[in-house]
Structures are given as structure tokens and as C-alpha cells.
N, C-alpha and C. Protein backbone atom coordinates (compact mmCIF):
# COMPACT_ATOMS: atom_id res chain seq x y z
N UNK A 1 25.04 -40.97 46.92
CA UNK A 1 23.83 -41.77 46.77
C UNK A 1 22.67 -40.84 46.42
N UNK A 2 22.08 -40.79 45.30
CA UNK A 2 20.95 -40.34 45.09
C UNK A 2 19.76 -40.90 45.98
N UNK A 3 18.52 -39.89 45.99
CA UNK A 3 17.79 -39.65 46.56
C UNK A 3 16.48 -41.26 46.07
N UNK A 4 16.31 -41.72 44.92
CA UNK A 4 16.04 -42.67 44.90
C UNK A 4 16.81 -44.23 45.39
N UNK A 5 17.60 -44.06 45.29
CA UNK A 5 18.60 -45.23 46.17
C UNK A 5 18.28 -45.24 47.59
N UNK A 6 18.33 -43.91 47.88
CA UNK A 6 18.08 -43.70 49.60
C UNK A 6 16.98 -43.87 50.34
N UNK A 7 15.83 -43.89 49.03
CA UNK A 7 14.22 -44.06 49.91
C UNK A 7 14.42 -45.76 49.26
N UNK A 8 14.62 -46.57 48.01
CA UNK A 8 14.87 -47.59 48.37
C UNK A 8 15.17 -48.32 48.87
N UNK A 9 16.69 -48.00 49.30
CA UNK A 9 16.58 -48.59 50.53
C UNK A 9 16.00 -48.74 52.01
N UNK A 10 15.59 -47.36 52.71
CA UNK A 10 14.58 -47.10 53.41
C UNK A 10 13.48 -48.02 53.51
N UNK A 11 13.01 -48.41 52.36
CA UNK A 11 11.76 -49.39 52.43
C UNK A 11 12.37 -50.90 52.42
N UNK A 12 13.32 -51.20 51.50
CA UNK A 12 14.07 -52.31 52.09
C UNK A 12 14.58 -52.56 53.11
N UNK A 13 15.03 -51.67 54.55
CA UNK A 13 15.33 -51.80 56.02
C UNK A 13 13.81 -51.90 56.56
N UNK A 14 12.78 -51.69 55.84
CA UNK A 14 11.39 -51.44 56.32
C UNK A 14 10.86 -52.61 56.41
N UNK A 15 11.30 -53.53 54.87
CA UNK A 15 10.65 -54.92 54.83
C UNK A 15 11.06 -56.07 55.59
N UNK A 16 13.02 -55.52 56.13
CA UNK A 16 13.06 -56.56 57.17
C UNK A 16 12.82 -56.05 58.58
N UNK A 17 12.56 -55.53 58.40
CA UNK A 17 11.97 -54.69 60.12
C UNK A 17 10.44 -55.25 60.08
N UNK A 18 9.86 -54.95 58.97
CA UNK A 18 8.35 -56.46 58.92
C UNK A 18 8.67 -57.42 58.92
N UNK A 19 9.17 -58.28 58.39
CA UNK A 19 9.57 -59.32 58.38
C UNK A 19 9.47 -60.07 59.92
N UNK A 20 10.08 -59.38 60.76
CA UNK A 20 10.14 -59.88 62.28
C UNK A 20 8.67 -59.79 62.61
N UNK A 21 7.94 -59.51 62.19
CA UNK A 21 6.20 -59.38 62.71
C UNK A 21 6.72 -59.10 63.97
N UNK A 22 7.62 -57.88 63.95
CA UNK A 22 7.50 -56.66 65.38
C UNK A 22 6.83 -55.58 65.02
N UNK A 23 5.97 -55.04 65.43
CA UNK A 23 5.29 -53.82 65.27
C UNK A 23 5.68 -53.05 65.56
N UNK A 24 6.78 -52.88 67.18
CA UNK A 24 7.49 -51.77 67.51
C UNK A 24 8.99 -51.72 66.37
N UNK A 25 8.99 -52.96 65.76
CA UNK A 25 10.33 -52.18 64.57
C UNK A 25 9.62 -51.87 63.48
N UNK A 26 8.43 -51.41 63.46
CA UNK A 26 8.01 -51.07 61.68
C UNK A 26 7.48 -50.05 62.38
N UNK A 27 7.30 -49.38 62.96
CA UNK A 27 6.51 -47.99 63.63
C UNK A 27 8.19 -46.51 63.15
N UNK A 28 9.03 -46.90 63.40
CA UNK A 28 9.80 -45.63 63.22
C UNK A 28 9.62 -45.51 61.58
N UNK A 29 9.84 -46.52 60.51
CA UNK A 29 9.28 -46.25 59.71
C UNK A 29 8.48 -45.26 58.90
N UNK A 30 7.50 -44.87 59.60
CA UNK A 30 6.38 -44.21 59.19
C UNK A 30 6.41 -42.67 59.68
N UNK A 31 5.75 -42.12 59.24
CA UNK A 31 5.50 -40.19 59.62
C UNK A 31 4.03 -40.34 60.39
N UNK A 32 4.26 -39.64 61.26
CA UNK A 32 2.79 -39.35 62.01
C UNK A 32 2.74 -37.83 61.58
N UNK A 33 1.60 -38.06 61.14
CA UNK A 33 0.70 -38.70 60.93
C UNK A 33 0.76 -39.73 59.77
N UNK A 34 0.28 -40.43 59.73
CA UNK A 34 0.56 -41.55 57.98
C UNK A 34 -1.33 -41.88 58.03
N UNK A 35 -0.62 -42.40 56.45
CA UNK A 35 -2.56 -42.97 56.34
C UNK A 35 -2.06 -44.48 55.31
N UNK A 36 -3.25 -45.30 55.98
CA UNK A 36 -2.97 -46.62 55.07
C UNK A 36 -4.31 -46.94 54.51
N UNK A 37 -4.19 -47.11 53.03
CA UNK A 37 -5.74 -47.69 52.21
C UNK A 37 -5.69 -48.59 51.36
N UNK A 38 -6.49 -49.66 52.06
CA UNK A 38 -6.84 -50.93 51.47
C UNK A 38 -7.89 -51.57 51.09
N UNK A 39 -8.15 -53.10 50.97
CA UNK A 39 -9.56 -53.18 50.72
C UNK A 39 -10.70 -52.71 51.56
N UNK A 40 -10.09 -53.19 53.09
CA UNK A 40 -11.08 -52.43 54.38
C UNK A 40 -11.35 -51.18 54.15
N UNK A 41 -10.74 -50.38 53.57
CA UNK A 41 -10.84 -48.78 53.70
C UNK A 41 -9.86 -48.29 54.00
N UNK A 42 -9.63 -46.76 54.43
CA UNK A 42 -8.96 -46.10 54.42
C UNK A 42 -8.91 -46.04 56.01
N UNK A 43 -7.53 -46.19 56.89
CA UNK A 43 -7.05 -45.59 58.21
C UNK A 43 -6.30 -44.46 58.16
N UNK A 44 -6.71 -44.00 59.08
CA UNK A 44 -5.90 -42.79 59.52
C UNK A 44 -5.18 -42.82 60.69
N UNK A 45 -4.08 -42.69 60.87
CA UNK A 45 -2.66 -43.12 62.16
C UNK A 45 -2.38 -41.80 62.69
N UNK A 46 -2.95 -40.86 63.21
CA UNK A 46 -2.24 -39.73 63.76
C UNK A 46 -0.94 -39.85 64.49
N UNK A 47 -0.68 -40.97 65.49
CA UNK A 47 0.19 -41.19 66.39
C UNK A 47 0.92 -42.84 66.24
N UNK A 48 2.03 -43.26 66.41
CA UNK A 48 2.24 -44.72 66.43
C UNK A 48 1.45 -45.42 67.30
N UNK A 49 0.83 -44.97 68.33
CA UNK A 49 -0.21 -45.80 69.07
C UNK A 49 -1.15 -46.25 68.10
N UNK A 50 -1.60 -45.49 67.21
CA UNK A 50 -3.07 -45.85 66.56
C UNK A 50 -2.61 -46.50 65.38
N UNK A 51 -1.61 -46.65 64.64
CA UNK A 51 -1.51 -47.08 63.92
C UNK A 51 -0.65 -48.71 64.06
N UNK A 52 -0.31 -49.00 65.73
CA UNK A 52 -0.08 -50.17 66.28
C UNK A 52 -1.27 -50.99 65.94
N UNK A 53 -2.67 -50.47 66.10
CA UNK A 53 -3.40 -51.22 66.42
C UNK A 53 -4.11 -51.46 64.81
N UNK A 54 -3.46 -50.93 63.59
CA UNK A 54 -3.61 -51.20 62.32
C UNK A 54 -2.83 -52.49 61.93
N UNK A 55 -1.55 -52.51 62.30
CA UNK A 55 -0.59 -53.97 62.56
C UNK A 55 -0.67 -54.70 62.88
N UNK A 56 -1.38 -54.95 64.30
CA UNK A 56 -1.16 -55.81 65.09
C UNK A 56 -1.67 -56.51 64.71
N UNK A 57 -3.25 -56.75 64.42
CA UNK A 57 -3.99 -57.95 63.80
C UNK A 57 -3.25 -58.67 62.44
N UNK A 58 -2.83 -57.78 61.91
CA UNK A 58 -2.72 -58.25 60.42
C UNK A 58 -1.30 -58.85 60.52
N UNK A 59 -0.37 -58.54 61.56
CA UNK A 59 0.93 -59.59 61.83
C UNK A 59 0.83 -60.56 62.37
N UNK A 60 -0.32 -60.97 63.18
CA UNK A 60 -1.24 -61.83 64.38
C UNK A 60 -1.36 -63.12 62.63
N UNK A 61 -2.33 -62.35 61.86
CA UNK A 61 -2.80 -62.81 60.62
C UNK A 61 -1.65 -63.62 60.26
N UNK A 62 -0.37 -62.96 59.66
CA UNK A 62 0.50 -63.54 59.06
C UNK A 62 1.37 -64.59 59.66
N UNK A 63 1.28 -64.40 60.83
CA UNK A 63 2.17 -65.16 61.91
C UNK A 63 1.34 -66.60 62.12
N UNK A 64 0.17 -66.71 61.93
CA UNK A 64 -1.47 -67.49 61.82
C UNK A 64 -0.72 -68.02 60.31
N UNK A 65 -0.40 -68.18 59.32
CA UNK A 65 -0.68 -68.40 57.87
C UNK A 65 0.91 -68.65 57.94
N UNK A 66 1.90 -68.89 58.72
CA UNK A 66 2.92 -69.52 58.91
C UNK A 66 4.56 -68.82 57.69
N UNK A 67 3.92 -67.41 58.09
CA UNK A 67 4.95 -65.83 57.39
C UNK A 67 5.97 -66.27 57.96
N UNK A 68 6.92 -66.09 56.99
CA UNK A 68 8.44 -66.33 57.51
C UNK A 68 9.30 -64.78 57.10
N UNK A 69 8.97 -63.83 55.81
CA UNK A 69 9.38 -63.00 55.42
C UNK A 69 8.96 -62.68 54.43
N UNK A 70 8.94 -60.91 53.82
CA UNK A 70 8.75 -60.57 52.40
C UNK A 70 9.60 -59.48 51.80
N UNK A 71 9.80 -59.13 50.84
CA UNK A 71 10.66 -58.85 50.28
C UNK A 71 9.71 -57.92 49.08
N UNK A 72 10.24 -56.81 48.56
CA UNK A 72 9.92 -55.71 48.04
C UNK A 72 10.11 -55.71 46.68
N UNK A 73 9.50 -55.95 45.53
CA UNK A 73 9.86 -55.82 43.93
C UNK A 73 9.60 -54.38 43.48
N UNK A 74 10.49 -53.76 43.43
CA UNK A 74 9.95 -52.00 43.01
C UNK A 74 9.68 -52.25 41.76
N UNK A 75 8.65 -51.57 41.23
CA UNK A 75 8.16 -51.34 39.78
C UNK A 75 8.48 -50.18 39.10
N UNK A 76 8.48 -48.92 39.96
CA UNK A 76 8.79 -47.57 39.83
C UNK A 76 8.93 -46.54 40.87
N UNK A 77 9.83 -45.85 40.63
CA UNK A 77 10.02 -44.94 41.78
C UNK A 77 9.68 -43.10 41.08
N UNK A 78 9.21 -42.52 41.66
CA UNK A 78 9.14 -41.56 41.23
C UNK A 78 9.16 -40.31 41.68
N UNK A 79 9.72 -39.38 41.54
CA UNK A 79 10.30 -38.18 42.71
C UNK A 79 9.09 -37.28 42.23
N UNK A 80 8.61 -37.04 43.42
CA UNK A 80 6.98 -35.66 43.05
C UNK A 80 7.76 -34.26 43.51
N UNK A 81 8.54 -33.91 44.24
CA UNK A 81 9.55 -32.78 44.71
C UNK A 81 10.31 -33.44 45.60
N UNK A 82 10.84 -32.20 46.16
CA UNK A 82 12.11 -32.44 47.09
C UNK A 82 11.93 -33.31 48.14
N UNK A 83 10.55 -33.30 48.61
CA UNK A 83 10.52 -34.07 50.28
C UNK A 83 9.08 -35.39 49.92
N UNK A 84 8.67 -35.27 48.59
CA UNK A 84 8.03 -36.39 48.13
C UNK A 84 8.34 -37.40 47.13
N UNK A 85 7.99 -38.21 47.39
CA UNK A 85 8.86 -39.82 46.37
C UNK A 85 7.56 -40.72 46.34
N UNK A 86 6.82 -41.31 45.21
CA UNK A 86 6.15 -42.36 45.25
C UNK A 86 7.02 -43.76 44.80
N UNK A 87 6.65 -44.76 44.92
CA UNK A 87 7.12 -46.06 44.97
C UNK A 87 5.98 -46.91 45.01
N UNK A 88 5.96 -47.65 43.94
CA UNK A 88 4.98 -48.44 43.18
C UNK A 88 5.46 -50.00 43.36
N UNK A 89 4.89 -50.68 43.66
CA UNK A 89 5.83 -52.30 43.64
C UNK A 89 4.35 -53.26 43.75
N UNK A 90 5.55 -54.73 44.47
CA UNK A 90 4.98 -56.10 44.90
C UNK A 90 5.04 -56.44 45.98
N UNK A 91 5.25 -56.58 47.12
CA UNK A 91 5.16 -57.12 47.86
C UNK A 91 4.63 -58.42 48.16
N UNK A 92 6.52 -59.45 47.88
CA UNK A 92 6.06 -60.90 48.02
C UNK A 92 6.46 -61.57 49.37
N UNK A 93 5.31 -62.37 49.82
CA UNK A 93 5.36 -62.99 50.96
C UNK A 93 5.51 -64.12 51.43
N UNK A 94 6.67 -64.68 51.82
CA UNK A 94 6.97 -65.99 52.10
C UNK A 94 6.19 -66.51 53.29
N UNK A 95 6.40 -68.15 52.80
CA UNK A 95 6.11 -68.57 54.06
C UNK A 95 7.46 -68.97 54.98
N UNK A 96 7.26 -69.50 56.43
CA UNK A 96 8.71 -70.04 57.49
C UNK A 96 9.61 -71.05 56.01
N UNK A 97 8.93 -72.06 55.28
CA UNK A 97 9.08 -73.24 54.69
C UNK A 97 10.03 -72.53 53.63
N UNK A 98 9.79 -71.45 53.15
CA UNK A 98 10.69 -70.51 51.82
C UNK A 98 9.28 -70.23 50.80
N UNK A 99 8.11 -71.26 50.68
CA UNK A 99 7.90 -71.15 50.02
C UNK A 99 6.69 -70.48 49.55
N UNK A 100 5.82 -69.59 48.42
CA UNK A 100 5.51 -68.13 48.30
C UNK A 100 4.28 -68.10 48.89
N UNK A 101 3.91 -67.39 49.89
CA UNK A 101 2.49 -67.42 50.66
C UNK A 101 1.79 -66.41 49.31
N UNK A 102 1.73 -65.22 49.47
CA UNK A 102 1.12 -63.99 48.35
C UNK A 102 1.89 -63.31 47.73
N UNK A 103 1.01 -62.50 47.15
CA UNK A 103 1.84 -61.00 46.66
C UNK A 103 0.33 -60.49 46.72
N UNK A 104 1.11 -58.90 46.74
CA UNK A 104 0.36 -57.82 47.14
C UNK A 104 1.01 -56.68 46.35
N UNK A 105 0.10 -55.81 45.65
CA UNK A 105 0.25 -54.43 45.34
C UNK A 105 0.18 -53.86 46.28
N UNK A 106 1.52 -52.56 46.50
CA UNK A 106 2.22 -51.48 47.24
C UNK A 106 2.21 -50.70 46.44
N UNK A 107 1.69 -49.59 46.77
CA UNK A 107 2.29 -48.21 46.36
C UNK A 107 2.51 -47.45 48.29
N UNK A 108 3.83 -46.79 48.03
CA UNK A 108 3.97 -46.11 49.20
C UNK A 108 4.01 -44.55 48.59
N UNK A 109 3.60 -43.71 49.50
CA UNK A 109 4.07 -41.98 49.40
C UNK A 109 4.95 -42.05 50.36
N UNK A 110 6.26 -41.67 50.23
CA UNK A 110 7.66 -41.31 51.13
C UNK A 110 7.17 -39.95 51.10
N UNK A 111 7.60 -39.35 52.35
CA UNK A 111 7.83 -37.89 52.93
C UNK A 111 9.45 -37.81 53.24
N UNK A 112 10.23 -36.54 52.87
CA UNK A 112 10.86 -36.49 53.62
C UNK A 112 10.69 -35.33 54.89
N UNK A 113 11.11 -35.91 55.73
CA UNK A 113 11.02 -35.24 57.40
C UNK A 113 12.31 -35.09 57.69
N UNK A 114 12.45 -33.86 58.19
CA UNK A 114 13.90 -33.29 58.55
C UNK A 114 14.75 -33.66 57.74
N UNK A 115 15.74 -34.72 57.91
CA UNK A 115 16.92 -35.67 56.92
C UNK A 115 16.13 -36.93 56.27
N UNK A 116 15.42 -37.33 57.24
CA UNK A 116 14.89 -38.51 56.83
C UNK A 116 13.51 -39.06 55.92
N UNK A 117 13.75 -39.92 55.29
CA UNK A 117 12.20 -40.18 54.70
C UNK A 117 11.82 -41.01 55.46
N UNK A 118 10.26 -41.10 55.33
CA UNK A 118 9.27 -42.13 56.42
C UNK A 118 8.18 -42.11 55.75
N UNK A 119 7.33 -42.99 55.77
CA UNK A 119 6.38 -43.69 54.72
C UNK A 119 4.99 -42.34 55.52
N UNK A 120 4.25 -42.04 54.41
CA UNK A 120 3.57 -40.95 54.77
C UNK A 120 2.09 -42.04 54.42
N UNK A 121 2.33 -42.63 53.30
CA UNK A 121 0.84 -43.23 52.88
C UNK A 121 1.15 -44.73 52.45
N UNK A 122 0.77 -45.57 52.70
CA UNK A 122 0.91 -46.98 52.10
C UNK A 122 -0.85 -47.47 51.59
N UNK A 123 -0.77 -48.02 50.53
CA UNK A 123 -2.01 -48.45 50.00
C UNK A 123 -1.73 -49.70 49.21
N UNK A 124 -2.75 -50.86 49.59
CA UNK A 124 -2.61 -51.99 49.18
C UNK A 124 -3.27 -51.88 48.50
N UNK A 125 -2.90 -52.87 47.36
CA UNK A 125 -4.01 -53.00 46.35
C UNK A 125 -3.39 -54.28 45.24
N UNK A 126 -4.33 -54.49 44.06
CA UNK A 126 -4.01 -56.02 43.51
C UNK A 126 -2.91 -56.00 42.92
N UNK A 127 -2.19 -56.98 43.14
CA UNK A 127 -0.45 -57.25 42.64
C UNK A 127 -0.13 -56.65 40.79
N UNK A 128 -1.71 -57.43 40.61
CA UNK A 128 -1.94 -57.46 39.27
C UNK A 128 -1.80 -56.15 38.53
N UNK A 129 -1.97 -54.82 39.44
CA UNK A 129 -2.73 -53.79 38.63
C UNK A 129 -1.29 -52.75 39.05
N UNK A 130 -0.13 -53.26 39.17
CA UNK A 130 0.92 -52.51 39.19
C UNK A 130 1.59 -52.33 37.61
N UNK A 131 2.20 -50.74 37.47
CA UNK A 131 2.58 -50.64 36.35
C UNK A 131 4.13 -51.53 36.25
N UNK A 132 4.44 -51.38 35.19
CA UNK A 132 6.10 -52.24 35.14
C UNK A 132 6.74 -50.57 34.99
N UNK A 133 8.33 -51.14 35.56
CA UNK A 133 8.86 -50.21 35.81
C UNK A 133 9.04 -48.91 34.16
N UNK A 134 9.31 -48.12 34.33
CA UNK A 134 9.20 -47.25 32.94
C UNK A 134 10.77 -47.32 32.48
């Protein structure tokens, strides 16, 4: 399995680990430190404690707006070296009913750590302004 297969999937065990709007299953996920930037601005997560409290509202949110699951459209993946990978996508969001609450522009920075990759940076941004895959 190549190294792009392997952080793909990574983020696909990631989206159903969101999916449950559990916060404690989307926390191993990530590298501490990680950073997430969106329209609010930019957070900074030194520890999974602090970056619980980046989740929590916004699963509170989705769970409020009647989220049933979302699912990951990669646009591009792209290897920066050995222990960095960007990943460019959609992120579409169902509702309980099946049927499509949003989409959202993703770009993630993967790290790899020890064996494993874990999301180092996630940044939202408009669905619209994602490239198509190359």
C-alpha cells in the first residue's frame, strides 16, 4: 500500500469516527500539537484537551441541524516529503433523513508521527474554491 492510500484512508476512518459526533473518537486522529483555520480564525490545539473544546460546540451545532454523517471527496493528494502529505477535498454532510445538509472545503496537512499519520492542520474553507483533482 502506498503512502497515499494509507493517509487516505486515515482520513476516511477519521470521517466515520466524526460521523458519531464523538469527540473522544476524532481526538486520536490529530497530532498535538495541530492547528485548525477557518472562517472564525485560526486555533491553536497544543493538547487534545484544548482542541476538545474546538469540537464540541460545532458537533453540539451539527447534532442541532439534524447530522446523520459525512463523507470525504478527495480532490488531490499531494506528498510534500516523507512525513508530510497535503489533501485537498469536500467534505459532504448529511443529514439523519440521507439527505445533503452542506459541503465544505478541506484541506488537511497529514504529519507523519512515528508509523503513523495524524492530521497536523485542518482548514475550512469554501467548497467552491477547491482545485479538481490533477
Amino acid at each position: 500500500m502506498n503512502e497515499e492510500t494509507t493517509v487516505i484512508g486515515i482520513l476516511a476512518d477519521y470521517y466515520a469516527a466524526f460521523s458519531t459526533l464523538d469527540v473522544q473518537a476524532v481526538l486520536p486522529y490529530f497530532l498535538e500539537p495541530s492547528v485548525l483555520i477557518g472562517p472564525q480564525g485560526v486555533f491553536a490545539a497544543p493538547t487534545y484537551a484544548v482542541l476538545t473544546t474546538a469540537f464540541t460546540p460545532a458537533m453540539e451545532g451539527l447534532r442541532a441541524r439534524e447530522f446523520g454523517r459525512s463523507e470525504l471527496r478527495v480532490r488531490n493528494v499531494k506528498s510534500l516529503s516523507a512525513t508530510a502529505t497535503l489533501v485537498t477535498g469536500v467534505a459532504v454532510r448529511y443529514k439523519v433523513d440521507g439527505r445533503e445538509l452542506e459541503r465544505v472545503g478541506v484541506t488537511y496537512v497529514l504529519h507523519k508521527a512515528d508509523t503513523r499519520w495524524k492530521i497536523a492542520v485542518l482548514i475550512l474553507h469554501d467548497a467552491d474554491e477547491v482545485a479538481p483533482h490533477e
